[in-house]
C-alpha atoms as a PDB file:
ATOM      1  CA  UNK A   1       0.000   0.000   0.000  1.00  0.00           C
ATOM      2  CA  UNK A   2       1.206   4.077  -0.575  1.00  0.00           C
ATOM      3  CA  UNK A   3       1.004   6.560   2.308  1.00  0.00           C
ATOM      4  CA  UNK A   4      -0.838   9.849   0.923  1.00  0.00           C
ATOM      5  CA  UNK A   5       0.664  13.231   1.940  1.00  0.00           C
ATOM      6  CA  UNK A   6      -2.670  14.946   2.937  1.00  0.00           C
ATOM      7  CA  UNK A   7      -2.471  17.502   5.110  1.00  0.00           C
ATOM      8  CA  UNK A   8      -6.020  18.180   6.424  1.00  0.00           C
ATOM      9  CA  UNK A   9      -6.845  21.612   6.849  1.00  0.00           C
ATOM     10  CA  UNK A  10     -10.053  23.709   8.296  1.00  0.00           C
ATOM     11  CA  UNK A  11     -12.841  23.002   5.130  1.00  0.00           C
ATOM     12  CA  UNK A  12     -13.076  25.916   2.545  1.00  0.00           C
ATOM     13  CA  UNK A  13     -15.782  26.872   0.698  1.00  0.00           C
ATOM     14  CA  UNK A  14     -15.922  25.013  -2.450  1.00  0.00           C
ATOM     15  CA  UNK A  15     -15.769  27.805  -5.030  1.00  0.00           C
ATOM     16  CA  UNK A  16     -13.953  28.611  -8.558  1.00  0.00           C
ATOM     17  CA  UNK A  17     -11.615  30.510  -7.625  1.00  0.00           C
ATOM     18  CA  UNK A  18     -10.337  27.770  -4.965  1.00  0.00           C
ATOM     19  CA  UNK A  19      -6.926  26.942  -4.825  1.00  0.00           C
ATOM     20  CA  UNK A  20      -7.155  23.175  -4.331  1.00  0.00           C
ATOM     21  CA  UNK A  21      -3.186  22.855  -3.056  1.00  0.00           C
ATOM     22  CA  UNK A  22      -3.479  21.517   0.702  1.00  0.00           C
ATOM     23  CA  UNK A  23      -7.236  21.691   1.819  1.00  0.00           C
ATOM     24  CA  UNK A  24     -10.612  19.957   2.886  1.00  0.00           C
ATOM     25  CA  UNK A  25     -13.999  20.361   1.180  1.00  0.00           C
ATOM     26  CA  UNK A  26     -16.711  18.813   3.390  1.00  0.00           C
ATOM     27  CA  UNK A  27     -20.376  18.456   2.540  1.00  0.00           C
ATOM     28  CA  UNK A  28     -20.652  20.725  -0.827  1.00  0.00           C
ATOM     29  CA  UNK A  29     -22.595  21.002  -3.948  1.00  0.00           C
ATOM     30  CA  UNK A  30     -21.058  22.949  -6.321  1.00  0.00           C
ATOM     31  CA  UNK A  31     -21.719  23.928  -9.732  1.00  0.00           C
ATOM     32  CA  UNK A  32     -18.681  24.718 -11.387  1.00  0.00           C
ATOM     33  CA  UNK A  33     -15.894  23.779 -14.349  1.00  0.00           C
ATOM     34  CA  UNK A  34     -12.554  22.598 -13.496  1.00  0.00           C
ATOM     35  CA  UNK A  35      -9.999  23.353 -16.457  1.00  0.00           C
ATOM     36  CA  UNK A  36      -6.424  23.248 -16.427  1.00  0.00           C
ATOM     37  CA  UNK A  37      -5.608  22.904 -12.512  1.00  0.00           C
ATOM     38  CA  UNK A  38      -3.873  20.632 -10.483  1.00  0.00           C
ATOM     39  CA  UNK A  39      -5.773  19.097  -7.124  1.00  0.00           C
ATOM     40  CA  UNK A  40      -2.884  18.647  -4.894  1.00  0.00           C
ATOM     41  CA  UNK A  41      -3.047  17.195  -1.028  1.00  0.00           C
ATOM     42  CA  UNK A  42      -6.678  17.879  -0.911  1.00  0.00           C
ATOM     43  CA  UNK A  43      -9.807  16.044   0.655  1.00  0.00           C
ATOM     44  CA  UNK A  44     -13.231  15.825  -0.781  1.00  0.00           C
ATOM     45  CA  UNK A  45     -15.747  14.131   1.965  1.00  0.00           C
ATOM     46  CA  UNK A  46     -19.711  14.162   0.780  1.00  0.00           C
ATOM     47  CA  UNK A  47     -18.992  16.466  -2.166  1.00  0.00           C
ATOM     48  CA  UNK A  48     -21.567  15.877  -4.966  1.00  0.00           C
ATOM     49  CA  UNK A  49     -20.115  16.467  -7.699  1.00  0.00           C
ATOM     50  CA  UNK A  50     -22.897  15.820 -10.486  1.00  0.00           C
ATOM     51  CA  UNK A  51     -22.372  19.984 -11.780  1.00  0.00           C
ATOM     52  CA  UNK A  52     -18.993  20.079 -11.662  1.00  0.00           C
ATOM     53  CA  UNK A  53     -16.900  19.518 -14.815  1.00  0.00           C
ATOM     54  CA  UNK A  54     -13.509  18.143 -15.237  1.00  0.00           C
ATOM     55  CA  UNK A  55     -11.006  19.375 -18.188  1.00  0.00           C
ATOM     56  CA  UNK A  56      -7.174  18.787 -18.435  1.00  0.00           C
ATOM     57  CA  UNK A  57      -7.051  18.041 -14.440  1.00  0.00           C
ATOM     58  CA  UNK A  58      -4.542  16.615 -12.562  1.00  0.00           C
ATOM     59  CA  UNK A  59      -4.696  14.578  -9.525  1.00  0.00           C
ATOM     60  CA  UNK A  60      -2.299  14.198  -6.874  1.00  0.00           C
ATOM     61  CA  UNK A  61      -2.212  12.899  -2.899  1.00  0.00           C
ATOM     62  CA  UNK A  62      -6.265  13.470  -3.062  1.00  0.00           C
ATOM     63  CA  UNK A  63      -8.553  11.405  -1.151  1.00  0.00           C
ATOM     64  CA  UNK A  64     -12.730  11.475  -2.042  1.00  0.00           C
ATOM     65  CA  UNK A  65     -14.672   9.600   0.516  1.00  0.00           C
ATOM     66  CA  UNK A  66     -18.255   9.095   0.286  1.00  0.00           C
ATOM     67  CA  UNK A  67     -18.737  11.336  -2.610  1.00  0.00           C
ATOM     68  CA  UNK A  68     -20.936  11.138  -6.388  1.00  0.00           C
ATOM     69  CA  UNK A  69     -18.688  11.129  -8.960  1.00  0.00           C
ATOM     70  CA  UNK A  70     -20.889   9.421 -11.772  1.00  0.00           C
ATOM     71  CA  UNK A  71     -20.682  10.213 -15.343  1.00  0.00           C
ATOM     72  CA  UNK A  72     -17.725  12.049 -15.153  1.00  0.00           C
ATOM     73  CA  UNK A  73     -15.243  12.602 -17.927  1.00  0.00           C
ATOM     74  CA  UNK A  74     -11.808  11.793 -16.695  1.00  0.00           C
ATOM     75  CA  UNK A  75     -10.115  11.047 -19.926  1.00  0.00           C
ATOM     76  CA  UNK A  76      -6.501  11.933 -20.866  1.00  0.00           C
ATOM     77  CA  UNK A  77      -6.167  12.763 -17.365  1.00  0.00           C
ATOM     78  CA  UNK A  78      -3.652  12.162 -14.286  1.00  0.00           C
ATOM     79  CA  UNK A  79      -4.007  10.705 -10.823  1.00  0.00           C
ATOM     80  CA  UNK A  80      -1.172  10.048  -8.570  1.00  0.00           C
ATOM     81  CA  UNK A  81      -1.498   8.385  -5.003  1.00  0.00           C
ATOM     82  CA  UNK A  82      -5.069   9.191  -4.859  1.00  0.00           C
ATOM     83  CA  UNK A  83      -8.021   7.079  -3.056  1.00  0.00           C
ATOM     84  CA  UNK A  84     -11.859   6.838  -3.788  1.00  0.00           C
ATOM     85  CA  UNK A  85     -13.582   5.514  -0.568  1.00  0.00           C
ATOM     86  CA  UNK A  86     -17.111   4.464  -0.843  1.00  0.00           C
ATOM     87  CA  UNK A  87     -17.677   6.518  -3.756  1.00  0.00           C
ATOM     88  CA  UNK A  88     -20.640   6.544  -6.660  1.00  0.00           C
ATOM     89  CA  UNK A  89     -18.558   6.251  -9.672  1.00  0.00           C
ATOM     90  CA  UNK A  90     -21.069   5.184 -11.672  1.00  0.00           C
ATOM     91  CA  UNK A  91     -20.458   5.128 -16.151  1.00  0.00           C
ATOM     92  CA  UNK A  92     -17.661   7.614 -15.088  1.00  0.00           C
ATOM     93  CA  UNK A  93     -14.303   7.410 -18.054  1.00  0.00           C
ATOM     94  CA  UNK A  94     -10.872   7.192 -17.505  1.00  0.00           C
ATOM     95  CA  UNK A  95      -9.877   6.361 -21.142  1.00  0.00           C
ATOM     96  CA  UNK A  96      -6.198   7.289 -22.325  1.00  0.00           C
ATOM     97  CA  UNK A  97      -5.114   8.162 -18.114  1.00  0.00           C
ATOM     98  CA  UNK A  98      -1.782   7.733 -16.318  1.00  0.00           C
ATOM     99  CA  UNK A  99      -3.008   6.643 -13.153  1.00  0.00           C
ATOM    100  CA  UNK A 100      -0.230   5.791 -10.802  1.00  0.00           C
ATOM    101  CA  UNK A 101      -0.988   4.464  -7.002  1.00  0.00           C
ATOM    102  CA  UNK A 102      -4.828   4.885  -7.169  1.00  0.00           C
ATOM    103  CA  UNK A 103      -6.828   2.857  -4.482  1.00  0.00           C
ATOM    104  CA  UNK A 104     -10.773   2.188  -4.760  1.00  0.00           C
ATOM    105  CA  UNK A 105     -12.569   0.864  -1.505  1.00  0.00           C
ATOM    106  CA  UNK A 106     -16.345   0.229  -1.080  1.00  0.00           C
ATOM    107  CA  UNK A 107     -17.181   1.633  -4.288  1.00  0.00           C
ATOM    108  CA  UNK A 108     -19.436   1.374  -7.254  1.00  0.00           C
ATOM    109  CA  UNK A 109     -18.173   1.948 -10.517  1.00  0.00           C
ATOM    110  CA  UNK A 110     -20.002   0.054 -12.793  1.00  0.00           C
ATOM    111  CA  UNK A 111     -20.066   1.081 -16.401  1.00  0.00           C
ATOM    112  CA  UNK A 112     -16.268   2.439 -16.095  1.00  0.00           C
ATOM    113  CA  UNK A 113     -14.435   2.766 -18.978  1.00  0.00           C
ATOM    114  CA  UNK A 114     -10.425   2.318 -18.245  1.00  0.00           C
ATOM    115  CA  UNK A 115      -9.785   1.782 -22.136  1.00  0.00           C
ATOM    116  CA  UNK A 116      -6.049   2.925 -22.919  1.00  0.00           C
ATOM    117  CA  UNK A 117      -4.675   3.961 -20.020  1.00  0.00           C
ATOM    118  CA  UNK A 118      -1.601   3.208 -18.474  1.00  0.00           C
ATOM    119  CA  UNK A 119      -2.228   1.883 -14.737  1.00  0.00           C
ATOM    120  CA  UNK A 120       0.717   0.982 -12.112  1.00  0.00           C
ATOM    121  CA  UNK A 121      -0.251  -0.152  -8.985  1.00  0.00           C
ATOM    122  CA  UNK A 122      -3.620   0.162  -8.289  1.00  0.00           C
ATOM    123  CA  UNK A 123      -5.956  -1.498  -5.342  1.00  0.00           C
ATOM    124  CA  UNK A 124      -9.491  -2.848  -5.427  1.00  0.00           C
ATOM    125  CA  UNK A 125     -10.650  -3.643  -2.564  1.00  0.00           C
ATOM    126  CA  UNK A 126     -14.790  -4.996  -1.962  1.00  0.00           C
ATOM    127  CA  UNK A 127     -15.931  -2.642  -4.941  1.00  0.00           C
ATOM    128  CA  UNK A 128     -18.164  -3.223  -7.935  1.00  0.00           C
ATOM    129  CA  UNK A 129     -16.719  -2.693 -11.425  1.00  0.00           C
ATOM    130  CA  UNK A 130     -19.490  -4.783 -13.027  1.00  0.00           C
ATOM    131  CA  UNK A 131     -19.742  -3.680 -17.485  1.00  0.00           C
ATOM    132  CA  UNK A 132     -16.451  -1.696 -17.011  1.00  0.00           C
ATOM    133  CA  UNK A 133     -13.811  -1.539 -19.731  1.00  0.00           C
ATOM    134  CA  UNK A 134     -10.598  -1.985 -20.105  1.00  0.00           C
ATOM    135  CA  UNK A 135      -9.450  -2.107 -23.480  1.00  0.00           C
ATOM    136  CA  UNK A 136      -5.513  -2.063 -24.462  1.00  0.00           C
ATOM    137  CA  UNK A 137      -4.764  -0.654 -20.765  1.00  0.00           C
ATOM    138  CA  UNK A 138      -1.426  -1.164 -20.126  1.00  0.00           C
ATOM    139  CA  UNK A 139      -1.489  -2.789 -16.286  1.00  0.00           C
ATOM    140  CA  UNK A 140       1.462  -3.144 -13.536  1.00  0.00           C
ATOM    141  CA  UNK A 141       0.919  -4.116  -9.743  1.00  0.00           C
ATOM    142  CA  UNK A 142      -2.508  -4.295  -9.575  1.00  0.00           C
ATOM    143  CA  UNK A 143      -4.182  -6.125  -6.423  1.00  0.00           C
ATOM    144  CA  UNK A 144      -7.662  -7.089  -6.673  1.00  0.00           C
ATOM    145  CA  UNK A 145      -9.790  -8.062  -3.312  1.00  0.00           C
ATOM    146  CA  UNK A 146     -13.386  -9.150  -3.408  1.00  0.00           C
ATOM    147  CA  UNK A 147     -14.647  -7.093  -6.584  1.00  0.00           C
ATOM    148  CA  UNK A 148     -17.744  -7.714  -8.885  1.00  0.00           C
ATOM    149  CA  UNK A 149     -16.064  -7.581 -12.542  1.00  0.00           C
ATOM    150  CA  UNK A 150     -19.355  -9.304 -13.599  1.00  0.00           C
ATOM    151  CA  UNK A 151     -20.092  -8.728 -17.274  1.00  0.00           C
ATOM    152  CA  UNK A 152     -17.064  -6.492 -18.020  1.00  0.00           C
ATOM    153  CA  UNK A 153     -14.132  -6.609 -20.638  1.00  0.00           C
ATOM    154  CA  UNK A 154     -10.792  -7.046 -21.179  1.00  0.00           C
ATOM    155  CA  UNK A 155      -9.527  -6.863 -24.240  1.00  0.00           C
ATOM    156  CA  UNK A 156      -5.761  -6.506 -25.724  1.00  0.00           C
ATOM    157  CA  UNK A 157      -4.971  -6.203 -21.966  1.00  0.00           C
ATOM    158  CA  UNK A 158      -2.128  -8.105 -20.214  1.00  0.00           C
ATOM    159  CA  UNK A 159      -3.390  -9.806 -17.504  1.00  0.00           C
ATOM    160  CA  UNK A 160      -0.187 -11.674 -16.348  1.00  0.00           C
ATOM    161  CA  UNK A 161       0.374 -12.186 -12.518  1.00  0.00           C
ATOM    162  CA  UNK A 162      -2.652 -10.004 -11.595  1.00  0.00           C
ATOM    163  CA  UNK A 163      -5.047 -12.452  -9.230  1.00  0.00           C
ATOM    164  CA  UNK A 164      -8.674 -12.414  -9.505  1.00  0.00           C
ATOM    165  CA  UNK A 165      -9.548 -15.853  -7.597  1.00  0.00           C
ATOM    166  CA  UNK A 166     -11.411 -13.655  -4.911  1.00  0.00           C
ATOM    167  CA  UNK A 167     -13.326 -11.592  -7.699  1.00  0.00           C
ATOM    168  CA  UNK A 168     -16.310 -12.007  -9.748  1.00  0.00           C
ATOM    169  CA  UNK A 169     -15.676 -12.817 -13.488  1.00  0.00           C
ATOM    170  CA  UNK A 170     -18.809 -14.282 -14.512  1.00  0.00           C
ATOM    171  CA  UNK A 171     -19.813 -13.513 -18.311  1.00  0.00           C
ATOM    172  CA  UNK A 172     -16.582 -11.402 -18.438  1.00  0.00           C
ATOM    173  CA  UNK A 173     -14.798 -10.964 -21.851  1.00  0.00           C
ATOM    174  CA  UNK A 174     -11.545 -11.833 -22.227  1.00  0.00           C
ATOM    175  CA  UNK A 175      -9.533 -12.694 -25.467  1.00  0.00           C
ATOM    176  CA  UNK A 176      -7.485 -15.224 -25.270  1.00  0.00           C
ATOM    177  CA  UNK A 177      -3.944 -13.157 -25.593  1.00  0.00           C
ATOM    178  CA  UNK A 178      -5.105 -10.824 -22.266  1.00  0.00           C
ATOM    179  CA  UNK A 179      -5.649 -14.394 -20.082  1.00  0.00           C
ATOM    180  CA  UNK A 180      -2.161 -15.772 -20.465  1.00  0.00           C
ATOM    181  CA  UNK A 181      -0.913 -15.879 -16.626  1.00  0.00           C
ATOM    182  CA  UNK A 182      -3.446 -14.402 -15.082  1.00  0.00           C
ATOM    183  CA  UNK A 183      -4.808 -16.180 -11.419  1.00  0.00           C
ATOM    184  CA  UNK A 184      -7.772 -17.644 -10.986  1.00  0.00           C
ATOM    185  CA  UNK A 185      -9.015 -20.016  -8.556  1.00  0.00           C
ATOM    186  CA  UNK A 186     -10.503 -23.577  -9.554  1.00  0.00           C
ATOM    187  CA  UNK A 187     -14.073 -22.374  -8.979  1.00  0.00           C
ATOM    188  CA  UNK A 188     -13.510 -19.803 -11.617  1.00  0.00           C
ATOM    189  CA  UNK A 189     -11.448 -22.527 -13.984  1.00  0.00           C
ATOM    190  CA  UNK A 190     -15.309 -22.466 -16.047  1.00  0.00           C
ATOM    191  CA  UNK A 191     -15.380 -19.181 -17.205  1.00  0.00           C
ATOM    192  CA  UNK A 192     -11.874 -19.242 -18.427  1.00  0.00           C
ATOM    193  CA  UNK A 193     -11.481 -22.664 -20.021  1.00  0.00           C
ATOM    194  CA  UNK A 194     -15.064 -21.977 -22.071  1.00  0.00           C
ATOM    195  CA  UNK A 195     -12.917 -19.161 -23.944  1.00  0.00           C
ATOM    196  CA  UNK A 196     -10.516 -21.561 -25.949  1.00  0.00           C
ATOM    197  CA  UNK A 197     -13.567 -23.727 -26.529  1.00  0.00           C
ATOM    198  CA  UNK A 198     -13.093 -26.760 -23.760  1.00  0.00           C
ATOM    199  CA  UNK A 199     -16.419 -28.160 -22.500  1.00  0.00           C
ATOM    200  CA  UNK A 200     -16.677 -29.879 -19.349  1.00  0.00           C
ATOM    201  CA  UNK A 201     -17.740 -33.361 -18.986  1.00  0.00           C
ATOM    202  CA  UNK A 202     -19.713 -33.799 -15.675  1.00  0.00           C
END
């Protein structure tokens, strides 16, 4: 696991003209567009976020807890040591990112699209990523824990040494290339042997 540097401060209001370098937002609904900034050391708790819009933002050392985040546009963007706790990140894209050290807890983010990005150590822990994508993503230390993949796809993705025997993969689609070394456990042997065409004889 990484060790954030947030340093919490006393919560400011949540307006345009914030800073966000070093601060706490607590319990806000703004209604607002976020272009060409950088959200350093900063702490989002209860922040809806369904008017606010993201462009050419970059993410570092920021922790959102218990916050709506869905159907958000988070392409070509960055995030560095940054953690979503039991977030609503519902059909929300992070095609073409660099996401480096990013941690998801008790969250739903079904319907996310990680398609193209470039992802190095990254935690999943007791989270729903059920119809997500991720499509040519290139992947690196990723730990998985108890997460409902159900339905999703990964495609022209490596997914050598990367363990999903706790996971959910039913009805997942992989191609054959993207399973090569990835873990499974024997209960999930089904789903993956079906792919090169093996049946089962009970």
């Amino acid at each position: 696991m990484f060790k954030l540097k947030i340093k919490y401060l006393e919560p400011d209001k949540f307006v345009e003209s914030s800073s966000f370098n070093n601060s706490e937002y607590v319990d806000e609904s703004p209604n607002i567009t976020l272009n060409d900034i950088k959200i350093d050391e900063c702490s989002f708790k209860k922040i809806d976020f369904t008017n606010v819009s993201f462009s050419d933002v970059e993410f570092i050392d920021t922790i959102f807890e218990d916050c709506i985040i869905a159907n958000k546009n988070f392409d070509n963007m960055i995030f560095t040591r940054c953690i979503f706790k039991n977030c609503k990140l519902i059909g929300t894209s992070f095609c073409d990112s660099d996401i480096n050290y990013l941690q998801i807890d008790g969250s739903i983010c079904s319907y996310c699209n990680f398609s193209g990005s470039k992802i190095k150590e990254l935690y999943i822990n007791d989270s729903k990523l059920d119809e997500s994508s991720f499509i040519e993503c290139e992947l690196n230390k990723i730990h998985l824990s108890n997460v409902d993949f159900h339905k999703s796809e990964f495609n022209n993705t490596k997914l050598n040494n990367i363990n999903f025997s706790t996971c959910n993969i039913n009805n997942c689609d992989f191609d054959t290339n993207s399973i090569k070394g990835m873990i499974i456990s024997r209960f999930q042997s089904e789903c993956i042997v079906s792919l090169l065409g093996i049946k089962f004889d009970d």
